[in-house]
N, C-alpha and C. Protein backbone atom coordinates (compact mmCIF):
# COMPACT_ATOMS: atom_id res chain seq x y z
N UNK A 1 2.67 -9.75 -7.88
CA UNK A 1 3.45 -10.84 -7.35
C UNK A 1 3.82 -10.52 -5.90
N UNK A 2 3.56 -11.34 -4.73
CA UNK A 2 3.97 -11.08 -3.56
C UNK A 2 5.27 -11.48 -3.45
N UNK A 3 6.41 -10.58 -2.99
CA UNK A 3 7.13 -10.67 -2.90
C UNK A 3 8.01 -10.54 -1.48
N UNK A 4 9.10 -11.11 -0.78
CA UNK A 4 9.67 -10.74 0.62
C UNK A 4 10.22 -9.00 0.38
N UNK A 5 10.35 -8.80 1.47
CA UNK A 5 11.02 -7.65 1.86
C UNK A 5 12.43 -7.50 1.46
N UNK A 6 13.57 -8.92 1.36
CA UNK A 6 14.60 -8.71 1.25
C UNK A 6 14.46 -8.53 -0.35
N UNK A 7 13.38 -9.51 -1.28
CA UNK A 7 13.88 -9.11 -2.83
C UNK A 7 13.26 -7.66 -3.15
N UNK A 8 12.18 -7.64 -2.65
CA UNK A 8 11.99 -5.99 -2.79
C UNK A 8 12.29 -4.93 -2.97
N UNK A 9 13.27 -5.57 -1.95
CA UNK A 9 14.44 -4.37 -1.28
C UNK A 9 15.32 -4.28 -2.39
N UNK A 10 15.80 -5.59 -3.04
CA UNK A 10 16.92 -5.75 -4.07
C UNK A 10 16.08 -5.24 -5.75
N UNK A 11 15.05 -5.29 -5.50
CA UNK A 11 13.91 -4.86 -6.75
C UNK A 11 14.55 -3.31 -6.59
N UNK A 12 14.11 -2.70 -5.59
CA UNK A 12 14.18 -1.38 -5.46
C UNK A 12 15.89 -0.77 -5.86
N UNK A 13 16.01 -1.49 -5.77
CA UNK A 13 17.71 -0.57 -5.78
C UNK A 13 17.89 -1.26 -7.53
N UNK A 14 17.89 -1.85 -7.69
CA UNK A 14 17.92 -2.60 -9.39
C UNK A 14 17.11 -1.40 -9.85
N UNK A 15 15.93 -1.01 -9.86
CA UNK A 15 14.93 -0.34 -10.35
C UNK A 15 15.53 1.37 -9.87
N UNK A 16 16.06 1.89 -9.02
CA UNK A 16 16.82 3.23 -9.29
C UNK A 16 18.05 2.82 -9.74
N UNK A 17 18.84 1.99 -9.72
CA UNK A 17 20.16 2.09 -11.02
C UNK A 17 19.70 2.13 -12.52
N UNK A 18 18.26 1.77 -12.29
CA UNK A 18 17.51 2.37 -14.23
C UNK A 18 17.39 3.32 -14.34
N UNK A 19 17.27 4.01 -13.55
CA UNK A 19 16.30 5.17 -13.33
C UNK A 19 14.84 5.32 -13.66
N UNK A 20 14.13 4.13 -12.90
CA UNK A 20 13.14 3.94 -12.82
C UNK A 20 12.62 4.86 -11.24
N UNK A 21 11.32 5.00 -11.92
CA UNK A 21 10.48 6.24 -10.83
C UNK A 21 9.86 4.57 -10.20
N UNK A 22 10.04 4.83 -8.30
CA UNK A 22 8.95 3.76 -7.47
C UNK A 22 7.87 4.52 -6.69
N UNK A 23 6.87 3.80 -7.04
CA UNK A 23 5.69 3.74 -6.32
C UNK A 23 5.37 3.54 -5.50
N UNK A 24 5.53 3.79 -4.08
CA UNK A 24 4.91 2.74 -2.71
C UNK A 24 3.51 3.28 -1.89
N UNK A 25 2.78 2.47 -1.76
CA UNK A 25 1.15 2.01 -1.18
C UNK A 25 1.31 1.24 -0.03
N UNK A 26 0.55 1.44 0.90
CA UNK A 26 0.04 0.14 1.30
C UNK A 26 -1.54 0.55 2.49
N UNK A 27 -1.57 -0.59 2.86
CA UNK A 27 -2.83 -0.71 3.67
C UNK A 27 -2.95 -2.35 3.65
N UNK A 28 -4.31 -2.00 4.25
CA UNK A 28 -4.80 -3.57 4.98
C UNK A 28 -5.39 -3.90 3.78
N UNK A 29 -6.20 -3.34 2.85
CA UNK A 29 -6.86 -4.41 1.89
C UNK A 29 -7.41 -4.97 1.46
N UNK A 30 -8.49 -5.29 2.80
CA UNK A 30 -9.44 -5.82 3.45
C UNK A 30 -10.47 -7.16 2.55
N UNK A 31 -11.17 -5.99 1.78
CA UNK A 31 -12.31 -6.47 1.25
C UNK A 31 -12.37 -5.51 -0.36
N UNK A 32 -11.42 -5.90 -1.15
CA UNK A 32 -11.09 -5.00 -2.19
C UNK A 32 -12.49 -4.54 -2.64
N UNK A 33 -12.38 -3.27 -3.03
CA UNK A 33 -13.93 -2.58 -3.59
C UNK A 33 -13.34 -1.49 -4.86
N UNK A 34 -13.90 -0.77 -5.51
CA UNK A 34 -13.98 -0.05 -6.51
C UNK A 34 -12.76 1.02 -5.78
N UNK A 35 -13.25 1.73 -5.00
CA UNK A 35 -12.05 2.65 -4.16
C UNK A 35 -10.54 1.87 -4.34
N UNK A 36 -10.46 0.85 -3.94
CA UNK A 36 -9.23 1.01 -3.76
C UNK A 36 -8.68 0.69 -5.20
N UNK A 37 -9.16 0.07 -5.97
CA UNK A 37 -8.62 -0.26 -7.82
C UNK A 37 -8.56 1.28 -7.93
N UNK A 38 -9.71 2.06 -8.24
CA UNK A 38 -8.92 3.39 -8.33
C UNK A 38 -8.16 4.39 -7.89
N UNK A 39 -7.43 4.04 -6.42
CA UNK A 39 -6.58 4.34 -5.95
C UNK A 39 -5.56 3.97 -6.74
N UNK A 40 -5.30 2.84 -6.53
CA UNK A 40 -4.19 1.95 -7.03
C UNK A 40 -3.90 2.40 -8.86
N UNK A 41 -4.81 2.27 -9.43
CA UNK A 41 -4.46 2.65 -10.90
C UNK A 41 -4.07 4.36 -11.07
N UNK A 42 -4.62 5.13 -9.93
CA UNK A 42 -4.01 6.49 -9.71
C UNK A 42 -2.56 6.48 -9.45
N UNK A 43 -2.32 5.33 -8.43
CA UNK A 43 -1.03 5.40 -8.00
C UNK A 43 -0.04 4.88 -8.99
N UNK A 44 -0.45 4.19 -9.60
CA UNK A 44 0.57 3.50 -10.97
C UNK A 44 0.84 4.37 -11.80
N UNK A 45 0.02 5.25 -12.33
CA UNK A 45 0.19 6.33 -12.74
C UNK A 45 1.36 7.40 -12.79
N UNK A 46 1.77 7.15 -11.39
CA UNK A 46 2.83 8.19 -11.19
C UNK A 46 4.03 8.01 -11.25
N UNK A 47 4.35 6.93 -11.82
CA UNK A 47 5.46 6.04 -11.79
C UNK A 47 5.90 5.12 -12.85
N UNK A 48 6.99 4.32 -12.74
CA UNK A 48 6.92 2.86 -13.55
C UNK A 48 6.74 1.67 -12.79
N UNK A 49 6.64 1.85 -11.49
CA UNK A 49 6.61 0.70 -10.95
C UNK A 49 5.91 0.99 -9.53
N UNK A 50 4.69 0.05 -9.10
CA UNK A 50 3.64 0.57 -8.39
C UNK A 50 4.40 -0.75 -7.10
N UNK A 51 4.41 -0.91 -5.97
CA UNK A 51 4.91 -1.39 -4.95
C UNK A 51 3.96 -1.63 -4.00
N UNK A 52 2.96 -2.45 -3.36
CA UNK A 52 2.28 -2.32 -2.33
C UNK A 52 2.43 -3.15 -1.36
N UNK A 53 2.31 -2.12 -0.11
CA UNK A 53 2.69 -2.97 1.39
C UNK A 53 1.33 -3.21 1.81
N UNK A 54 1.00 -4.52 2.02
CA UNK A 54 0.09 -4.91 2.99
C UNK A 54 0.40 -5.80 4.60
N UNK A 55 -0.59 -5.32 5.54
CA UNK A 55 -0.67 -5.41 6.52
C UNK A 55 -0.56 -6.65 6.85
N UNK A 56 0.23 -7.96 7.91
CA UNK A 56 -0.38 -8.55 7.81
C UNK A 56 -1.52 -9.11 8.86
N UNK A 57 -1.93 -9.95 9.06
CA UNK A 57 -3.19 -10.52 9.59
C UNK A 57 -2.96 -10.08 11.31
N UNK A 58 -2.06 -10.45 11.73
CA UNK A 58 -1.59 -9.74 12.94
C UNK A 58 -2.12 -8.38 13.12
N UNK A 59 -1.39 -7.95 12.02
CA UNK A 59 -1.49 -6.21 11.93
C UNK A 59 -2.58 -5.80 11.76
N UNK A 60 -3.01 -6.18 10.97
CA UNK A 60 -5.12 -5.77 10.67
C UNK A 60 -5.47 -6.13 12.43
N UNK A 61 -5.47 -7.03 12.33
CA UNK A 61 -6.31 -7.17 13.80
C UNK A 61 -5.72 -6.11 15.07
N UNK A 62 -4.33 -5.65 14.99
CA UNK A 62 -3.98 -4.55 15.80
C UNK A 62 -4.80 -3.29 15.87
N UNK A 63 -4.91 -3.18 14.26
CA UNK A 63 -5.59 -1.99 14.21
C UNK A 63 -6.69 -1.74 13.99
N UNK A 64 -7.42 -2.90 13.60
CA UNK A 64 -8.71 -2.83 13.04
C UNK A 64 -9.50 -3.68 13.80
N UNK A 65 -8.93 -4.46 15.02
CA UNK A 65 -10.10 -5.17 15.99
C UNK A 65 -9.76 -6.99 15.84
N UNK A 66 -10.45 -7.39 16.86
CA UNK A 66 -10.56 -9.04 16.59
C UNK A 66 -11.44 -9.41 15.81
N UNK A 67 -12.14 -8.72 14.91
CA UNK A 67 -12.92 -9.74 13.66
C UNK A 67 -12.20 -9.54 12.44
N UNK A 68 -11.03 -8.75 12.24
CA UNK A 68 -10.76 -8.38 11.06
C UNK A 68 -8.99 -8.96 11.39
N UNK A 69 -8.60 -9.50 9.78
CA UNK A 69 -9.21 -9.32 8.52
C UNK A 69 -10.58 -10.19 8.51
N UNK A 70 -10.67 -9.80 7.76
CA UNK A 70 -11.90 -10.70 6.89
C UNK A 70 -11.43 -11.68 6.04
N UNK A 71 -10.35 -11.30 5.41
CA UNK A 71 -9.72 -12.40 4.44
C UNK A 71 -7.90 -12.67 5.09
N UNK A 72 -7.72 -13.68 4.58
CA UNK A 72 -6.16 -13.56 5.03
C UNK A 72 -5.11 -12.83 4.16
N UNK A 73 -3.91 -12.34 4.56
CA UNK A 73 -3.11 -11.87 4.11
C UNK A 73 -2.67 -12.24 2.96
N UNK A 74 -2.40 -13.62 2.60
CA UNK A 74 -2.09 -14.30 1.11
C UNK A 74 -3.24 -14.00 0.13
N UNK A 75 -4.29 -14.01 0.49
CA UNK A 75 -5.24 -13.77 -0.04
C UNK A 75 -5.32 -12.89 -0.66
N UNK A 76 -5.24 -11.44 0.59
CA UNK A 76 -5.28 -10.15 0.06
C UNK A 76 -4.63 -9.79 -1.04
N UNK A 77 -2.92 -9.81 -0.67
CA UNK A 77 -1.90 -9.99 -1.45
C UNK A 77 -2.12 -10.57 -2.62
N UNK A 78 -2.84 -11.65 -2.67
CA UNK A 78 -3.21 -12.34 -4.59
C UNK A 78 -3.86 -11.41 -5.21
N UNK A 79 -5.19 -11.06 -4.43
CA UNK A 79 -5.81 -10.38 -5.52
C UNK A 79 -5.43 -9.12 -5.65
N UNK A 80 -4.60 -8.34 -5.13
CA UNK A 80 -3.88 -6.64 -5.11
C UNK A 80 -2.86 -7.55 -6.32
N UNK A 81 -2.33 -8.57 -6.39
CA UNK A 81 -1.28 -8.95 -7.55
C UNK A 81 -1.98 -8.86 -8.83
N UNK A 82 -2.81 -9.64 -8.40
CA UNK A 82 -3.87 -10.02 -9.94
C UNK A 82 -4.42 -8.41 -10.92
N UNK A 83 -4.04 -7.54 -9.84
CA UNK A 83 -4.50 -6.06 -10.38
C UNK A 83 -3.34 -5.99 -11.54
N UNK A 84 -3.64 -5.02 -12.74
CA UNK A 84 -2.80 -4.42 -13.72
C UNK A 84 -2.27 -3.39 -13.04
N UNK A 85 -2.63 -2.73 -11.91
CA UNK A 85 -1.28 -1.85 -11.58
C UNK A 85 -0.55 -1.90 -10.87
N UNK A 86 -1.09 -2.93 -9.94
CA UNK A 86 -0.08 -3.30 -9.21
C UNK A 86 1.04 -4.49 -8.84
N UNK A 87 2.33 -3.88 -9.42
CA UNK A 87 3.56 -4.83 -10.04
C UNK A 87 3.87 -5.87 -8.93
N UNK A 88 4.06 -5.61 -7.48
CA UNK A 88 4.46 -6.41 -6.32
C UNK A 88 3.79 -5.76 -5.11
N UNK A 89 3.68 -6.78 -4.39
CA UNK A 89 3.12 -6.60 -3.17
C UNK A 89 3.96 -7.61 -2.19
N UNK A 90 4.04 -7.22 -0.75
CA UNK A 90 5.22 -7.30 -0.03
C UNK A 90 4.68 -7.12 1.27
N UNK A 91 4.26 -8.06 2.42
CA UNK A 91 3.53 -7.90 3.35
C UNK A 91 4.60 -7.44 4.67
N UNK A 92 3.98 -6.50 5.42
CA UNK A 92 4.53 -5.73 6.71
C UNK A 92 4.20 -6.22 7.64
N UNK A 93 4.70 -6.88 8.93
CA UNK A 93 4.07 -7.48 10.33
C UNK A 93 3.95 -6.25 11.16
N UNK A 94 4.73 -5.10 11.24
CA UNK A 94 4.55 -3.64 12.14
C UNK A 94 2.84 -3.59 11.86
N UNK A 95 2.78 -2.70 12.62
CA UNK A 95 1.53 -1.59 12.27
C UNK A 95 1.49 -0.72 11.27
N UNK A 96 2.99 0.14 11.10
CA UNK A 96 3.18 0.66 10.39
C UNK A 96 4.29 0.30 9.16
N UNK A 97 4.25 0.78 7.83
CA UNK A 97 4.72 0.29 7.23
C UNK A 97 6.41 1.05 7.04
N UNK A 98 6.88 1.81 8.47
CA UNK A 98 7.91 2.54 8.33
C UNK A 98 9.09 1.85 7.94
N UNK A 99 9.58 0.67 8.51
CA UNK A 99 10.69 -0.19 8.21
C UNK A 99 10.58 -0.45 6.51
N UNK A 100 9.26 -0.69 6.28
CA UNK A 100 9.62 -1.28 4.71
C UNK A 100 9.86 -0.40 3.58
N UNK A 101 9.21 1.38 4.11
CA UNK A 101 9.76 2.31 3.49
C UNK A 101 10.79 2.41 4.11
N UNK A 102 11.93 2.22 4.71
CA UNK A 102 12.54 3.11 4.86
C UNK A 102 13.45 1.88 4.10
N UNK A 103 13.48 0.35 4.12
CA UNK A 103 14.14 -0.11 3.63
C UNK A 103 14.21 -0.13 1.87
N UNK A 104 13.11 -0.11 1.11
CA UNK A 104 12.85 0.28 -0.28
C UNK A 104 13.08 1.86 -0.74
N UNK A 105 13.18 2.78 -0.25
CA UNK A 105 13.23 4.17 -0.04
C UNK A 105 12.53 4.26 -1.59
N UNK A 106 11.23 4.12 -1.41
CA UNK A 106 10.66 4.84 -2.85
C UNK A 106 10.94 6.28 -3.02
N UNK A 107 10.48 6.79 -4.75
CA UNK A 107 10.94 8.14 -4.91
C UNK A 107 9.51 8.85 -4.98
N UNK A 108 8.43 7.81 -4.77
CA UNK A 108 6.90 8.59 -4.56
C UNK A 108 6.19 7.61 -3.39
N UNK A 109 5.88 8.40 -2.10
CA UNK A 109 4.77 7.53 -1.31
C UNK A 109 3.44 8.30 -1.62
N UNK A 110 2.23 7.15 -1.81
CA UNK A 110 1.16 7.61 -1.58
C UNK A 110 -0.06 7.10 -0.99
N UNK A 111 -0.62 7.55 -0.22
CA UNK A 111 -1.70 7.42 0.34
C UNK A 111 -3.18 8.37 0.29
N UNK A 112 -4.06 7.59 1.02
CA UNK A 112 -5.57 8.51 0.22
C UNK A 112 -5.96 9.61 1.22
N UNK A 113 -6.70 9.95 0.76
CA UNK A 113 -7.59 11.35 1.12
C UNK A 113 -7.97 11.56 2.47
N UNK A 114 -7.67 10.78 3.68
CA UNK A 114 -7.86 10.64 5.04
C UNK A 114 -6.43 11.26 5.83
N UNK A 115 -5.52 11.55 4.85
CA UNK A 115 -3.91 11.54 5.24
C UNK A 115 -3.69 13.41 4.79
N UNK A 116 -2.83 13.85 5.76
CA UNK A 116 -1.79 14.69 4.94
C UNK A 116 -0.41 14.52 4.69
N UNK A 117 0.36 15.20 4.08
CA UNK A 117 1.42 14.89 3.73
C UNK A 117 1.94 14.60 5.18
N UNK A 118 1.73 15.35 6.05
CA UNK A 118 2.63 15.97 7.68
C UNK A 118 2.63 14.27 8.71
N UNK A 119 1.16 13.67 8.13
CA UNK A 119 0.74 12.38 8.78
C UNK A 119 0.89 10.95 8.63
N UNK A 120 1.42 11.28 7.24
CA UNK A 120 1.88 10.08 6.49
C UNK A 120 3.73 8.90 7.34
N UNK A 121 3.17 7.66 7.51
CA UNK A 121 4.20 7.39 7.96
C UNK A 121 5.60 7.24 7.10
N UNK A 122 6.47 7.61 7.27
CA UNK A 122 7.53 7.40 5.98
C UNK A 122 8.06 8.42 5.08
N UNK A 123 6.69 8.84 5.32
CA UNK A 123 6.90 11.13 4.27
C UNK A 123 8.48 11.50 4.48
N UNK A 124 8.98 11.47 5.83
CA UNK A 124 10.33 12.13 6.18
C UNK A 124 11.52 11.19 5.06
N UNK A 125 11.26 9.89 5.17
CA UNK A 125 12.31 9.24 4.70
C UNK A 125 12.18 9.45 2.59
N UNK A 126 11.13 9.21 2.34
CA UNK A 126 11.06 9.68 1.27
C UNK A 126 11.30 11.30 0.88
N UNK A 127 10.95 12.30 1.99
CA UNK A 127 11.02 13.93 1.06
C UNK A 127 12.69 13.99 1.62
N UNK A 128 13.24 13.41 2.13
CA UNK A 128 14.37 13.71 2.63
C UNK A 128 15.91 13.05 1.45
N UNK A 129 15.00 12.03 0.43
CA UNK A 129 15.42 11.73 -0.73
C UNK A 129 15.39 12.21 -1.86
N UNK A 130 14.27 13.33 -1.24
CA UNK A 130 13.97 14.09 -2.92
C UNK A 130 12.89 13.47 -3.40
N UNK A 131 12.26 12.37 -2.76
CA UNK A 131 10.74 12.27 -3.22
C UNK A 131 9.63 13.32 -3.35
N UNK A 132 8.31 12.55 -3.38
CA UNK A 132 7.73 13.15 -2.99
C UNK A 132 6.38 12.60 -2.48
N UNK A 133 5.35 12.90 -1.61
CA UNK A 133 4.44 12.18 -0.97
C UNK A 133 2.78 12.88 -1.45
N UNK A 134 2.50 12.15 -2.06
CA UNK A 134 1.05 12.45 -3.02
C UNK A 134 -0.39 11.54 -2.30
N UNK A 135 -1.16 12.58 -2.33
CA UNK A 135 -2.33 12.40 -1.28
C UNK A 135 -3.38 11.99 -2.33
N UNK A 136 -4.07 10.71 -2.40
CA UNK A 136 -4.99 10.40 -3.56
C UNK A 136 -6.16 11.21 -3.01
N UNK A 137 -7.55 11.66 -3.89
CA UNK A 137 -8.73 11.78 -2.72
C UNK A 137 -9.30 9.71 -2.80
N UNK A 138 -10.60 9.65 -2.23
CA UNK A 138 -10.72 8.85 -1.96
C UNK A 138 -11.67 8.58 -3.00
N UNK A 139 -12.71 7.82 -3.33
CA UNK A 139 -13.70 7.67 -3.87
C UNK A 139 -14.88 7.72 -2.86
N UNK A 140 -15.73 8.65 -3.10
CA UNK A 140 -16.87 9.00 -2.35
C UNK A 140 -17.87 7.86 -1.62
N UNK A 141 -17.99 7.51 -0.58
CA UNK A 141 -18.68 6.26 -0.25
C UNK A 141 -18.37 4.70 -0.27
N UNK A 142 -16.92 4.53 -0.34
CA UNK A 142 -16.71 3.47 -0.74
C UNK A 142 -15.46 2.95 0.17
N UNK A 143 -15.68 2.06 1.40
CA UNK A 143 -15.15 1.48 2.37
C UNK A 143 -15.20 0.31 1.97
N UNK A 144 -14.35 -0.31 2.75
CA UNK A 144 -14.34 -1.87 3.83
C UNK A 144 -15.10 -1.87 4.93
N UNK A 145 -15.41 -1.02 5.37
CA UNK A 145 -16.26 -0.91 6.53
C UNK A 145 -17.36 -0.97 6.41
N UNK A 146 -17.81 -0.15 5.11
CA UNK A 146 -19.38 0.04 4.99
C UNK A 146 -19.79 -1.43 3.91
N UNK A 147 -19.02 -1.71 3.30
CA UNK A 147 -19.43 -2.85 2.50
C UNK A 147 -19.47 -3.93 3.98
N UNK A 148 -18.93 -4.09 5.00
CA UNK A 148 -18.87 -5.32 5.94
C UNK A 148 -19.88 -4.69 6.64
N UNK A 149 -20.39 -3.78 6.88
CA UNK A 149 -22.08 -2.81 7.56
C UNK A 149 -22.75 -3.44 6.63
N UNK A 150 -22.80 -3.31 5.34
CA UNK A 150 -24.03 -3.86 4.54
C UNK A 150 -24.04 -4.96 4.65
N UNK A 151 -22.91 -5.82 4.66
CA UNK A 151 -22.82 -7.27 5.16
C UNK A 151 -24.04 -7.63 5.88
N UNK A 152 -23.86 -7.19 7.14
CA UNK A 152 -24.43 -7.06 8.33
C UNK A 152 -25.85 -6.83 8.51
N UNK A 153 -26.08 -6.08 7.36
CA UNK A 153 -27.45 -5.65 7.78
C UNK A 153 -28.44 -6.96 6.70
């Protein structure tokens, strides 16, 4: 379910007065492929409640160029909802998704196999809670990039 930042925010604090363990993800999204479902079902895993920030359309194109996204942000956001592990999704206009961690303060961030803990944006605000910040690997061969290369070719 895509959700704003402010109920999120109110998700998140409801969800540690349970003492529920949070999950937070995010990225752009792009062109969902096998990699990122098994990211995502890794990341649910570690938790009760899986959280993902996506980029939005602004933001992809900051970082990823003027042809991208490829799909729009609502878009993205539906089908990351439509996943079984992932409970809400909650789009970021920054580049980075520091404001929305720092406003949800999950008790696990994670990101994939391109990251270390030291590089991760948000790591400080989460290990400084007593989280902790978990590095997925990636799935071998399996981009947004190279699926929009095969596009191409």
């Amino acid at each position: 379910m895509l959700i704003t930042r402010a109920l999120a925010q109110h998700i998140t604090t409801e969800l540690h007065s349970q003492g529920k363990t949070v999950v937070f993800t995010n990225g752009c999204f792009d062109i969902l492929h096998v990699g990122h479902v098994s990211y995502l079902e890794a990341a649910k895993k570690l938790g009760d409640v899986l959280i993902v920030g996506v980029n939005s359309d602004d933001s992809v194109r900051r970082l990823k160029g003027a042809s991208r996204p490829v799909n729009p942000a609502s878009e993205r956001a539906a089908v990351l909802s439509a996943l079984r592990a992932v409970d809400f999704t909650c789009l970021f206009e920054e580049d980075t998704p520091f404001n929305l961690i720092y406003a949800l303060e999950p008790d696990i961030l994670v990101k994939g196999g391109d990251y270390t803990p030291e590089t991760v944006v948000g790591a400080d605000i989460v290990q400084n809670r007593g989280g902790r910040v978990i590095i997925l690997p990636f799935v071998e061969g399996k981009s947004t990039t190279r699926v929009i290369q095969r596009l191409q070719h």
